[in-house]
Protein backbone atom coordinates (compact mmCIF):
# COMPACT_ATOMS: atom_id res chain seq x y z
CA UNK A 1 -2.84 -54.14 35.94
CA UNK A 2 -0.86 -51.39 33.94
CA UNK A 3 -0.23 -50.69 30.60
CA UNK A 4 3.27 -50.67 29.59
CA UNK A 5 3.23 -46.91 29.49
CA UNK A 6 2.07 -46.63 32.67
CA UNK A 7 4.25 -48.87 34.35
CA UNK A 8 7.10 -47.49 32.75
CA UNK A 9 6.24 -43.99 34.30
CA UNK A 10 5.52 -45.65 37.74
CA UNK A 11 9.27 -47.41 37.59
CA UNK A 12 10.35 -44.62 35.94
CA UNK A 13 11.98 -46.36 33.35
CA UNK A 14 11.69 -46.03 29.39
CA UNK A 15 9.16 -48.60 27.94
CA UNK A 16 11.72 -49.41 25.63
CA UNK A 17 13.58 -50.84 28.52
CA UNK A 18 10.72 -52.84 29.80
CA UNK A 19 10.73 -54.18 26.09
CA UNK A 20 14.37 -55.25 26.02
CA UNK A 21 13.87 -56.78 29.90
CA UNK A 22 10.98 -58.74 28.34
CA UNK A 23 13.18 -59.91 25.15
CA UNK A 24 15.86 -60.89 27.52
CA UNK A 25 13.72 -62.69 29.71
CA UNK A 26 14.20 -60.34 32.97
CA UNK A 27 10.62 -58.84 33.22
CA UNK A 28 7.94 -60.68 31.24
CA UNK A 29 4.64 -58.99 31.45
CA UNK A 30 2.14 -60.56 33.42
CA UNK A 31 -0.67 -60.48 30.77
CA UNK A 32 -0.06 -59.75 27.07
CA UNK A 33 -3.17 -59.27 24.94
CA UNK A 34 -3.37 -61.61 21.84
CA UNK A 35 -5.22 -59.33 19.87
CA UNK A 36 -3.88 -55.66 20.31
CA UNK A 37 -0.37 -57.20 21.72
CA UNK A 38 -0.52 -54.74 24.66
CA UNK A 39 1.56 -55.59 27.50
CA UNK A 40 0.42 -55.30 31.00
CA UNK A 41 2.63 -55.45 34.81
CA UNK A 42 1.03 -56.25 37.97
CA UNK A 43 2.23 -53.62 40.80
CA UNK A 44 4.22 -56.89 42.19
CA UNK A 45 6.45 -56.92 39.08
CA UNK A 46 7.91 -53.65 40.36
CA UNK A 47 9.65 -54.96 42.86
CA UNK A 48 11.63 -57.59 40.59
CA UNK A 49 12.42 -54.13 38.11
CA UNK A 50 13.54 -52.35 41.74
CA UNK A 51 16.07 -55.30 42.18
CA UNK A 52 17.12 -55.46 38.13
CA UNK A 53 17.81 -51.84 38.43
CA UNK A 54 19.93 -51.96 41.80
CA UNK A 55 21.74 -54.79 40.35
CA UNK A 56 22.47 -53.10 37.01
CA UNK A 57 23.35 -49.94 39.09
CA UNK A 58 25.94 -52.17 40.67
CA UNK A 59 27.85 -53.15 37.69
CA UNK A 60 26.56 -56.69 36.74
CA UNK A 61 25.69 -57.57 33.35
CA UNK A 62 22.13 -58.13 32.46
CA UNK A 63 23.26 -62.00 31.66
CA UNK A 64 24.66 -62.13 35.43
CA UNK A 65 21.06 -60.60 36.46
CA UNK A 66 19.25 -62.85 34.66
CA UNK A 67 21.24 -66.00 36.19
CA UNK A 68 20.98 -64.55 39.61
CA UNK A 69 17.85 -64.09 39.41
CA UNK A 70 16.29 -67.01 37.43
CA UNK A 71 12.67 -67.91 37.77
CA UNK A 72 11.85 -65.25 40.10
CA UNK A 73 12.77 -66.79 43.45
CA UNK A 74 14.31 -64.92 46.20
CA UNK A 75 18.23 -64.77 44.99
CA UNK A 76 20.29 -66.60 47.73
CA UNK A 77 22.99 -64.37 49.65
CA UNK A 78 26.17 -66.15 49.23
CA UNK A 79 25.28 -66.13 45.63
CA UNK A 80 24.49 -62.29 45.44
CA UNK A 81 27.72 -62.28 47.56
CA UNK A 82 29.85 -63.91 45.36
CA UNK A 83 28.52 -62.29 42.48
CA UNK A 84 29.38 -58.90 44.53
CA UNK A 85 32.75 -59.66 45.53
CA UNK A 86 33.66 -60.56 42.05
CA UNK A 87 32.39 -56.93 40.56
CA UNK A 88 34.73 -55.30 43.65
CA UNK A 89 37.67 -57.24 41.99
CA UNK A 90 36.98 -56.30 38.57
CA UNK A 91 36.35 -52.53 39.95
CA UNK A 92 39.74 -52.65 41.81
CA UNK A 93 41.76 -53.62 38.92
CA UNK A 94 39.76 -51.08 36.29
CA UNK A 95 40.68 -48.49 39.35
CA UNK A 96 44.24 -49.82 39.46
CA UNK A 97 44.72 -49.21 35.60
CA UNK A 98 43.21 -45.90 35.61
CA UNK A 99 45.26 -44.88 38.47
CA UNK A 100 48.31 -45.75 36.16
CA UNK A 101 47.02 -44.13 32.76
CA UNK A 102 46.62 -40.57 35.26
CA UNK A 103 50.27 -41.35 36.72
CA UNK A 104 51.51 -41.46 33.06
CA UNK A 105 49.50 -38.51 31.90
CA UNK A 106 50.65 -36.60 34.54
CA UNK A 107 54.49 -37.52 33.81
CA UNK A 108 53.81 -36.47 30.20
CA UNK A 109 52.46 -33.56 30.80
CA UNK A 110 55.50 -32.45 32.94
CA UNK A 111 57.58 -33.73 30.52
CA UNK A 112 56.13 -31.22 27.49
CA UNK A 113 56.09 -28.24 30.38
CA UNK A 114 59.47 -29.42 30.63
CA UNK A 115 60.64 -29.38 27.32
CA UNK A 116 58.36 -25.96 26.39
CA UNK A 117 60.57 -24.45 29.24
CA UNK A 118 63.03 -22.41 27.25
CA UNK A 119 65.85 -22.25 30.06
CA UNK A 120 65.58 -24.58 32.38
CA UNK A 121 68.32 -23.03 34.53
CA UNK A 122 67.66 -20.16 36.74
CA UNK A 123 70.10 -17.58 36.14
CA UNK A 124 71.16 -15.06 38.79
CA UNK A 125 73.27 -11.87 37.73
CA UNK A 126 75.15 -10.37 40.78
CA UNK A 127 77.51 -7.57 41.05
CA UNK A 128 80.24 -7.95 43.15
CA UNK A 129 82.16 -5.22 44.66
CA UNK A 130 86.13 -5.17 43.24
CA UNK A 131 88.32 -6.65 45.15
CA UNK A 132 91.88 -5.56 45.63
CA UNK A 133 94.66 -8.40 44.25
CA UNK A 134 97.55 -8.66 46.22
């Protein structure tokens, strides 16, 4: 078993995140001691961080981790699936919109290069040889 500190250096994660995962419900320690309140992970537990982390790293919520995976069981596909295709959809349209807010930045910046442009014309001066009028 591992200390909190430990663990956290083994996952590589900040001990105050393994105390929010355990508030939330994610990670529980495997053994907490009633009189010093130390917390302690089995190497097995760092697996279930390993798939909290991917999961995160993917976009969902730590609610929609928690519901996917529940009580620890292995998370079923189509759910994950679902779950996944729902995140590409949200992605798509955040893409979409920030795609439009660059479009529109891009038009206003032309716009004040535009305006800052003091003649807009291009003049050309050209001599011209006289020509005899009849």
């Amino acid at each position: 078993m591992f200390k909190i500190g430990d663990f956290s250096r083994l996952a590589q994660v900040s001990v105050r995140m393994l105390r929010h995962y355990d508030k939330l419900g994610l990670l529980t320690p495997s053994h907490i001691d009633r009189f010093t309140g130390y917390r302690y992970y089995t190497i097995d537990q760092l697996a279930r961080l390993n798939r909290i982390l991917a999961l995160n790293g993917l976009g969902l919520t730590l609610q929609e981790i928690a519901d996917l995976l529940g009580d620890g069981s292995e998370v079923p596909v189509d759910q994950l699936r679902g779950m996944l295709v729902l995140r590409r959809k949200e992605l798509e349209r955040e893409l979409a919109d920030k795609r439009w807010q660059l479009a529109s930045v891009e038009a206003r910046l032309q716009q004040i290069e535009q305006e800052n442009d003091p003649d807009p014309y291009e003049v050309i001066v050209k001599s011209l040889e006289p020509l005899p009028v009849a």
